[in-house]
N, C-alpha and C. Protein backbone atom coordinates (compact mmCIF):
# COMPACT_ATOMS: atom_id res chain seq x y z
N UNK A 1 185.44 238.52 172.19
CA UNK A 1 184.19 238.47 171.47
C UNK A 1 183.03 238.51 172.45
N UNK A 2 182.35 239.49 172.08
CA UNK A 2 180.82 239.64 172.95
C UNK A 2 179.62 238.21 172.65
N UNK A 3 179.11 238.32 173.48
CA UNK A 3 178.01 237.59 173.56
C UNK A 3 176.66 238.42 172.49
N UNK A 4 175.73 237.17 171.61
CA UNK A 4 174.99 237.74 170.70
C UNK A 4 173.74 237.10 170.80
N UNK A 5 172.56 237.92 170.85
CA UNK A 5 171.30 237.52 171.14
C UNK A 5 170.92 237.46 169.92
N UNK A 6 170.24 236.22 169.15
CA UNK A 6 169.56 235.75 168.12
C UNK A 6 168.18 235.67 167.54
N UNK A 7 167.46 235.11 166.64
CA UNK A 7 166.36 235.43 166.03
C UNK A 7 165.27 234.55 167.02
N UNK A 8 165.54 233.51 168.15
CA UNK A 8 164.39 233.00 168.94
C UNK A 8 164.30 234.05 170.39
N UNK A 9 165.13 234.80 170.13
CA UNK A 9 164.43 235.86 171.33
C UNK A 9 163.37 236.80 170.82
N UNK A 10 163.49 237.35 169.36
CA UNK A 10 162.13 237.65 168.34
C UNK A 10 160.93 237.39 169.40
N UNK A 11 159.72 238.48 170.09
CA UNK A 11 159.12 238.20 170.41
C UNK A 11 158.93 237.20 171.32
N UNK A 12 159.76 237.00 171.54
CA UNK A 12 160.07 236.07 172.88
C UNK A 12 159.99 236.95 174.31
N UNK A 13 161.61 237.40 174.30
CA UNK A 13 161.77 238.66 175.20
C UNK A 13 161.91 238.26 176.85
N UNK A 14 162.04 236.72 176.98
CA UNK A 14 162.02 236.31 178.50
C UNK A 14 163.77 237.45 179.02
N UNK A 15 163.41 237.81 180.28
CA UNK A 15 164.38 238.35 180.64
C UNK A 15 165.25 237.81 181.95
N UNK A 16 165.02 236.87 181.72
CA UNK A 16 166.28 235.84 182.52
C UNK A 16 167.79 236.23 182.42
N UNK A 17 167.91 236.67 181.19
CA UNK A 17 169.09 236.90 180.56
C UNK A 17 169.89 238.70 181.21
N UNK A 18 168.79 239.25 181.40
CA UNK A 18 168.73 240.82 181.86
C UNK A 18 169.01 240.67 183.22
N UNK A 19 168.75 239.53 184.10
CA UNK A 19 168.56 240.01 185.48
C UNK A 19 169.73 239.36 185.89
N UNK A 20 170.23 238.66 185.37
CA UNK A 20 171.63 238.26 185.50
C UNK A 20 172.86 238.45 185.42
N UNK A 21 172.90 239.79 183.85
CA UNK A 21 174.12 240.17 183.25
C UNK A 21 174.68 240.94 184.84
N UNK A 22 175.97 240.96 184.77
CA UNK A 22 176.16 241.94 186.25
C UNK A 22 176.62 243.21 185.54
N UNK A 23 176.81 243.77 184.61
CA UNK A 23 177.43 245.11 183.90
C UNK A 23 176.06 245.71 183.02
N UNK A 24 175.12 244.98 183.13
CA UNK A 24 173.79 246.00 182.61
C UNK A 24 173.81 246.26 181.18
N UNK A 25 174.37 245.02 180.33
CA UNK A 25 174.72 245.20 178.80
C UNK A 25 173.94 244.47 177.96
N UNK A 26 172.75 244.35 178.69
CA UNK A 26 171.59 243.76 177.86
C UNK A 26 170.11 244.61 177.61
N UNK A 27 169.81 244.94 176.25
CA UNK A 27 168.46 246.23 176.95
C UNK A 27 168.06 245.70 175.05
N UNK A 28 166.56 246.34 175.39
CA UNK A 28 165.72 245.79 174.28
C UNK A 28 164.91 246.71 173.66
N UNK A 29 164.17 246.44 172.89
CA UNK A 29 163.07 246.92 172.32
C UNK A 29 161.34 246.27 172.39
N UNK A 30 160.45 246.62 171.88
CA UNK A 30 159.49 245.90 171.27
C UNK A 30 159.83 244.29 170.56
N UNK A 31 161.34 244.37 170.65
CA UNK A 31 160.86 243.14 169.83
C UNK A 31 160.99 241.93 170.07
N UNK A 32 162.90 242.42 170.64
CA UNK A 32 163.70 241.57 171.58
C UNK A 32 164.79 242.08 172.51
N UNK A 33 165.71 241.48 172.90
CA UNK A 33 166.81 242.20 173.37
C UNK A 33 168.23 242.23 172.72
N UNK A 34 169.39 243.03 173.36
CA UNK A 34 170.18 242.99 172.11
C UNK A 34 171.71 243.45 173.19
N UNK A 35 172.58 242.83 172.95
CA UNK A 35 173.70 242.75 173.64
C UNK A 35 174.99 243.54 173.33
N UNK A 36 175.27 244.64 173.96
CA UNK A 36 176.18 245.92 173.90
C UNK A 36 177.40 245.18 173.95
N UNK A 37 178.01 244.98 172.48
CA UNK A 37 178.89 244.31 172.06
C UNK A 37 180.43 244.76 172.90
N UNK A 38 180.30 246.17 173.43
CA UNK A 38 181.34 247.11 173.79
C UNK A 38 181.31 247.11 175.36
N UNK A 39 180.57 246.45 176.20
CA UNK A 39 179.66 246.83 177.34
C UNK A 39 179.90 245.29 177.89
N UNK A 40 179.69 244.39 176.98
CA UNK A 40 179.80 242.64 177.10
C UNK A 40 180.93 242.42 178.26
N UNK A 41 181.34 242.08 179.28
CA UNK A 41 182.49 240.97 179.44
C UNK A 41 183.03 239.48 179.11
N UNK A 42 182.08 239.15 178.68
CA UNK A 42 181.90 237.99 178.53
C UNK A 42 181.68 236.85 179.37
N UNK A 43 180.99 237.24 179.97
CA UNK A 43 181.21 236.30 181.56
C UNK A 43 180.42 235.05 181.10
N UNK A 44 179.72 235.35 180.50
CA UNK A 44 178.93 234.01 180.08
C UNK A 44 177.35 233.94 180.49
N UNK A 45 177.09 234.75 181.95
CA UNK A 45 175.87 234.56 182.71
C UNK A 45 175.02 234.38 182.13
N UNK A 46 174.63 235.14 180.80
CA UNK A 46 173.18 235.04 179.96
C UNK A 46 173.20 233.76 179.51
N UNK A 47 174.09 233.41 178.70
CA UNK A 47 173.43 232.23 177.63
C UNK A 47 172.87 231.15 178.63
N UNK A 48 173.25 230.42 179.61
CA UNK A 48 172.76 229.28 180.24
C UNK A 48 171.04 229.59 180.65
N UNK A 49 170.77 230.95 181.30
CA UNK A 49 169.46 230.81 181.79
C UNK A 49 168.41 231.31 180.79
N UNK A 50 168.86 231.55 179.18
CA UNK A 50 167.84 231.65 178.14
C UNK A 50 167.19 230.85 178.07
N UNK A 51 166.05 230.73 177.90
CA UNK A 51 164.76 229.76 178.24
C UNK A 51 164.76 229.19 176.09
N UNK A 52 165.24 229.86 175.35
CA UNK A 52 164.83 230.11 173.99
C UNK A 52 166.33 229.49 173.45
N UNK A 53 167.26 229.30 174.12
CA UNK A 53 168.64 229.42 173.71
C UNK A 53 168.62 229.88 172.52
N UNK A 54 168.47 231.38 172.91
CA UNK A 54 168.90 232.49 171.54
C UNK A 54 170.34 233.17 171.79
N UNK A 55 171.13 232.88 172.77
CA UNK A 55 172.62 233.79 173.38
C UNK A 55 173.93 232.64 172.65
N UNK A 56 174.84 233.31 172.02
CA UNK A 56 175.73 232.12 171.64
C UNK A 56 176.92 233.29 172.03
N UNK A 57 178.02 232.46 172.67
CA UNK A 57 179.51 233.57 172.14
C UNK A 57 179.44 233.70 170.13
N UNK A 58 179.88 235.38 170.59
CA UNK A 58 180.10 235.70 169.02
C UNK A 58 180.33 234.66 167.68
N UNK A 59 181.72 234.09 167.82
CA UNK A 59 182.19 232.96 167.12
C UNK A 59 181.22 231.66 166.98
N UNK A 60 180.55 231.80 168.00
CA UNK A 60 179.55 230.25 167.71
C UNK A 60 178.48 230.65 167.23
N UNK A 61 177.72 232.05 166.82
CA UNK A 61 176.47 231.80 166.09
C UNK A 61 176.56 231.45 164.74
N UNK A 62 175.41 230.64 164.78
CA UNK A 62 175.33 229.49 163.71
C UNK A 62 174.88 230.51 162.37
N UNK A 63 175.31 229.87 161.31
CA UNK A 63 175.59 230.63 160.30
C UNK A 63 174.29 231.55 159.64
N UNK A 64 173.16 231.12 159.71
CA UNK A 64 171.84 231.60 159.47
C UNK A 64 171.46 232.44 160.53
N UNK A 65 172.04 232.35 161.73
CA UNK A 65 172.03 234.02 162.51
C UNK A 65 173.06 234.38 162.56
N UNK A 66 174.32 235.06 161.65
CA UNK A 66 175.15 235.96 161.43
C UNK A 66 174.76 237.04 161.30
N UNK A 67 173.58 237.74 160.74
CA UNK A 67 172.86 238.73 161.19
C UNK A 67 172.60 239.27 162.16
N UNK A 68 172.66 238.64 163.37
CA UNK A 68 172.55 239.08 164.61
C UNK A 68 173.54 239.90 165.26
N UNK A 69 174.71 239.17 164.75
CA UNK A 69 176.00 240.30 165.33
C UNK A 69 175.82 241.67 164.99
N UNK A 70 175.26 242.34 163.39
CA UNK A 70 175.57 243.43 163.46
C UNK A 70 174.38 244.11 163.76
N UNK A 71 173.32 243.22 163.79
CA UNK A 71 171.68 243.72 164.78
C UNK A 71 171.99 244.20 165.68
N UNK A 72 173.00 243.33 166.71
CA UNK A 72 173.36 243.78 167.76
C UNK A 72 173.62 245.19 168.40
N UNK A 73 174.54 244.92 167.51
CA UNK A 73 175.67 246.13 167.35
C UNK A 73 174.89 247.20 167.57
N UNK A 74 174.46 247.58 166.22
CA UNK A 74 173.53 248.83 165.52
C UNK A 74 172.41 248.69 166.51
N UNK A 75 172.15 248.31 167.59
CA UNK A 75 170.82 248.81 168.13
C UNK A 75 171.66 248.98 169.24
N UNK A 76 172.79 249.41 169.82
CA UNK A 76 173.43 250.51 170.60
C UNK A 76 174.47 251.51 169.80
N UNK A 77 174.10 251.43 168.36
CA UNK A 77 174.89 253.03 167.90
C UNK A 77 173.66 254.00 167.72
């Protein structure tokens, strides 16, 4: 299971999370950023230095951002 960026990175956008990944599977938009579910290793690096703790492993986002997984997704198809 990939790692999933959530609704407090919304305009947030700190990129702590970007300069860390070592496989380059984090990239954004205007709005926020969004985690290449296919691209992920899971190493973990992002979630600890999110300033917003918006990064959860897949299985742990909390049920009111389940949306995020397929946000994810769909903003690298």
């Amino acid at each position: 299971m990939a790692f999933v960026i959530t609704s407090p990175c919304k305009d947030e956008k700190a990129a702590e999370c970007v300069e860390v990944c070592p496989v380059d599977c984090i990239h954004g938009d205007d709005v926020m950023y969004y985690i290449d579910p296919d691209t992920c290793i899971e190493c973990g690096a992002c979630e600890p230095v999110c300033p917003v703790e918006a990064i959860y492993e897949e299985e742990m986002v909390p049920e009111e951002e389940k949306e995020y997984i397929e946000i994810n997704a769909n903003f690298f198809k």
